[in-house]
C-alpha atoms as a PDB file:
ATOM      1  CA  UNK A   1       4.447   4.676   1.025  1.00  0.00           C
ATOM      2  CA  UNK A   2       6.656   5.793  -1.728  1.00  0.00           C
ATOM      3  CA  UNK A   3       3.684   7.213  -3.440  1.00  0.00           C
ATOM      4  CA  UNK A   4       2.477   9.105  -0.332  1.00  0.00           C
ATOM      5  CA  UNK A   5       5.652  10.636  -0.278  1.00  0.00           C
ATOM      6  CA  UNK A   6       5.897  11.265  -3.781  1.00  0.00           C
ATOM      7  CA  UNK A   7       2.329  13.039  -3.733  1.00  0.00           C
ATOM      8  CA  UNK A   8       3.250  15.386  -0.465  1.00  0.00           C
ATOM      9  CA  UNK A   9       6.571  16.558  -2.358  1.00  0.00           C
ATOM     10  CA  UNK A  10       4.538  17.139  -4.931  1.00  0.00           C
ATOM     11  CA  UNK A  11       2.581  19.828  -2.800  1.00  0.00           C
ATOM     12  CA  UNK A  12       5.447  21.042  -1.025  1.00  0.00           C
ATOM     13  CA  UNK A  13       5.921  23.862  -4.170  1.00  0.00           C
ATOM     14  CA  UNK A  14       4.025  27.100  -3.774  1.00  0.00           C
ATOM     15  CA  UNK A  15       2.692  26.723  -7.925  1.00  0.00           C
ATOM     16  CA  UNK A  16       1.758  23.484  -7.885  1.00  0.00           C
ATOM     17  CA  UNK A  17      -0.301  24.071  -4.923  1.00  0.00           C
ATOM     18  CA  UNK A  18      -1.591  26.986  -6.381  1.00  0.00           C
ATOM     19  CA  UNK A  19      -2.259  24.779  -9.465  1.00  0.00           C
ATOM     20  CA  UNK A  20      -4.350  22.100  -7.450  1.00  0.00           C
ATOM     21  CA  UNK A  21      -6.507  24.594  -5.708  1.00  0.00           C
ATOM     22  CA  UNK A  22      -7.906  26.362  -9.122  1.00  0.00           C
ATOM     23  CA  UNK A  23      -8.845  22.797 -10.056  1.00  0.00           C
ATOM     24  CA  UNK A  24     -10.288  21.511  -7.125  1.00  0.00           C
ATOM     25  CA  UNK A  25     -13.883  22.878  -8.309  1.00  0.00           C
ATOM     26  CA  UNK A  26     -13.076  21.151 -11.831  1.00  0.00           C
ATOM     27  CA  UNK A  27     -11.473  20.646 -14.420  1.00  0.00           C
ATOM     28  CA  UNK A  28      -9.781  23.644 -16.114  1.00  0.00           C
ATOM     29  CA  UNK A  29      -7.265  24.580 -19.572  1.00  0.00           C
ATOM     30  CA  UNK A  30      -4.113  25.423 -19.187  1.00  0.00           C
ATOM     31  CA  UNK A  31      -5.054  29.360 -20.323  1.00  0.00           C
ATOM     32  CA  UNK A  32      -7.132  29.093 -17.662  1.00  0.00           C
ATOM     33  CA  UNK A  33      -4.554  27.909 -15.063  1.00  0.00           C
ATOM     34  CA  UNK A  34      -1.688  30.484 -16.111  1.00  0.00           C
ATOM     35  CA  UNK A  35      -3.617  33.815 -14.652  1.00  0.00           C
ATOM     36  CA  UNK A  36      -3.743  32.265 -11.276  1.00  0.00           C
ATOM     37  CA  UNK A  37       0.325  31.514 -10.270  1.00  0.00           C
ATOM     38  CA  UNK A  38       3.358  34.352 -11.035  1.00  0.00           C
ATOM     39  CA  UNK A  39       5.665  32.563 -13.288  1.00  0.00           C
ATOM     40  CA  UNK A  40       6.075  32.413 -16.813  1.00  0.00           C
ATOM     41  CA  UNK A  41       3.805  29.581 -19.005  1.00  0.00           C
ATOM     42  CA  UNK A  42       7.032  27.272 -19.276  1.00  0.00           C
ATOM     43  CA  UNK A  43       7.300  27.354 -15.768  1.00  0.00           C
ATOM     44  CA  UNK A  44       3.786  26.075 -15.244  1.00  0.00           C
ATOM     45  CA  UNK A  45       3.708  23.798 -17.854  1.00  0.00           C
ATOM     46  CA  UNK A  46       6.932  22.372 -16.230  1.00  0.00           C
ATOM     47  CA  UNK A  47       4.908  22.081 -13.240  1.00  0.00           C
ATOM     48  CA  UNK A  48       2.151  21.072 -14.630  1.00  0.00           C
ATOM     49  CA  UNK A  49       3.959  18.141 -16.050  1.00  0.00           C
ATOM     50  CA  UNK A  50       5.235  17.288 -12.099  1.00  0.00           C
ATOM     51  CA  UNK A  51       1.939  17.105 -10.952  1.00  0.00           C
ATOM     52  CA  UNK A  52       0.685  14.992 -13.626  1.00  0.00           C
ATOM     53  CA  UNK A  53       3.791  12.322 -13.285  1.00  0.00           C
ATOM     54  CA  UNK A  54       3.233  11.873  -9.903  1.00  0.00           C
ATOM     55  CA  UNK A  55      -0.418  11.032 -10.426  1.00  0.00           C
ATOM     56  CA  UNK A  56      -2.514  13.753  -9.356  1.00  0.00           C
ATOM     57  CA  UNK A  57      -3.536  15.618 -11.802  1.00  0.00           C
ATOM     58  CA  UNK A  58      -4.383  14.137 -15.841  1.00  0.00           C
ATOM     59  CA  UNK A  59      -4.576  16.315 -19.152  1.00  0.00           C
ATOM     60  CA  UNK A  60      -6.353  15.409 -22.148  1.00  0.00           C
ATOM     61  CA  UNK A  61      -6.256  17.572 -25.729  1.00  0.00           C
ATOM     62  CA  UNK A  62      -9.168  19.137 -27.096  1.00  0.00           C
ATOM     63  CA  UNK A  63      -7.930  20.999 -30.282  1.00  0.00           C
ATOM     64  CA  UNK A  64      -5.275  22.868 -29.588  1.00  0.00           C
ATOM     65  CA  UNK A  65      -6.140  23.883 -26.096  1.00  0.00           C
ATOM     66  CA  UNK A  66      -4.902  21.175 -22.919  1.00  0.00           C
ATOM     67  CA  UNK A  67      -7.520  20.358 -20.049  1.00  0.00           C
ATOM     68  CA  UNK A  68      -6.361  19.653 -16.992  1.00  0.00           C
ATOM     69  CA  UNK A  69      -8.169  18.016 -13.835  1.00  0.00           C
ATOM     70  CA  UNK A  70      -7.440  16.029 -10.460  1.00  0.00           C
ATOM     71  CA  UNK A  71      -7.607  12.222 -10.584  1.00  0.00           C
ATOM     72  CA  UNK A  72      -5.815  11.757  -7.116  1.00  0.00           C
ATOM     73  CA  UNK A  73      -8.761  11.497  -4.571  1.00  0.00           C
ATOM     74  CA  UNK A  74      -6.226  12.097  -1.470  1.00  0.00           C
ATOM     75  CA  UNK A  75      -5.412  15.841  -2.911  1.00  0.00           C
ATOM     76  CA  UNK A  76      -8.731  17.063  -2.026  1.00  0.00           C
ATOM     77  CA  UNK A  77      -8.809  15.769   1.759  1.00  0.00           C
ATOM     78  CA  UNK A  78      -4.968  17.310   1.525  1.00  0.00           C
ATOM     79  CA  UNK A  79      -5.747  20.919   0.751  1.00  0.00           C
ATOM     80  CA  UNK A  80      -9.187  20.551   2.796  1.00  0.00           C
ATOM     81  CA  UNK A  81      -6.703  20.412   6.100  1.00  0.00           C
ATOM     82  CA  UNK A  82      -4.473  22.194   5.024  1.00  0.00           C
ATOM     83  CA  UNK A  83      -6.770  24.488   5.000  1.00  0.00           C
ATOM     84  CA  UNK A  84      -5.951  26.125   1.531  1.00  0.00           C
ATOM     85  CA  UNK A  85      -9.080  25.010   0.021  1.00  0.00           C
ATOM     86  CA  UNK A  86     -11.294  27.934  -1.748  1.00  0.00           C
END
């Protein structure tokens, strides 16, 4: 339950949300990410770093560029009735 409600405050912010639906067709670096919300790059890296401590999202390195993609199977079926989806 706690995680439930963990992963729903999680998607309460207008960013992260933002963040979740330019990944749901795949993974995607951080420079690619930044375009798509109106805040600063701290600001979505601070985000970023939510979403991946609550367990939806995981990064890996590759150089000096950061990869981001979803690893929480209940996001997609979230956004999907939400209806926010792409």
């Amino acid at each position: 339950m706690k995680e439930d409600i963990l992963l729903l405050k999680s998607l309460a912010d207008e960013s992260r949300l933002k963040i979740i639906k330019s990944l749901l067709d795949g993974e995607k670096c951080v420079c690619q990410i930044i375009p798509k919300l109106s805040v600063k790059q701290s600001t979505t890296s601070i985000h970023l770093r939510k979403l991946e401590k609550a367990g939806i999202i995981s990064s890996r390195r590759d150089g000096k560029k950061i990869f981001y993609k979803i690893i929480n199977k209940k996001v997609k079926s979230i956004v999907k009735i939400l209806g926010c989806s792409k």
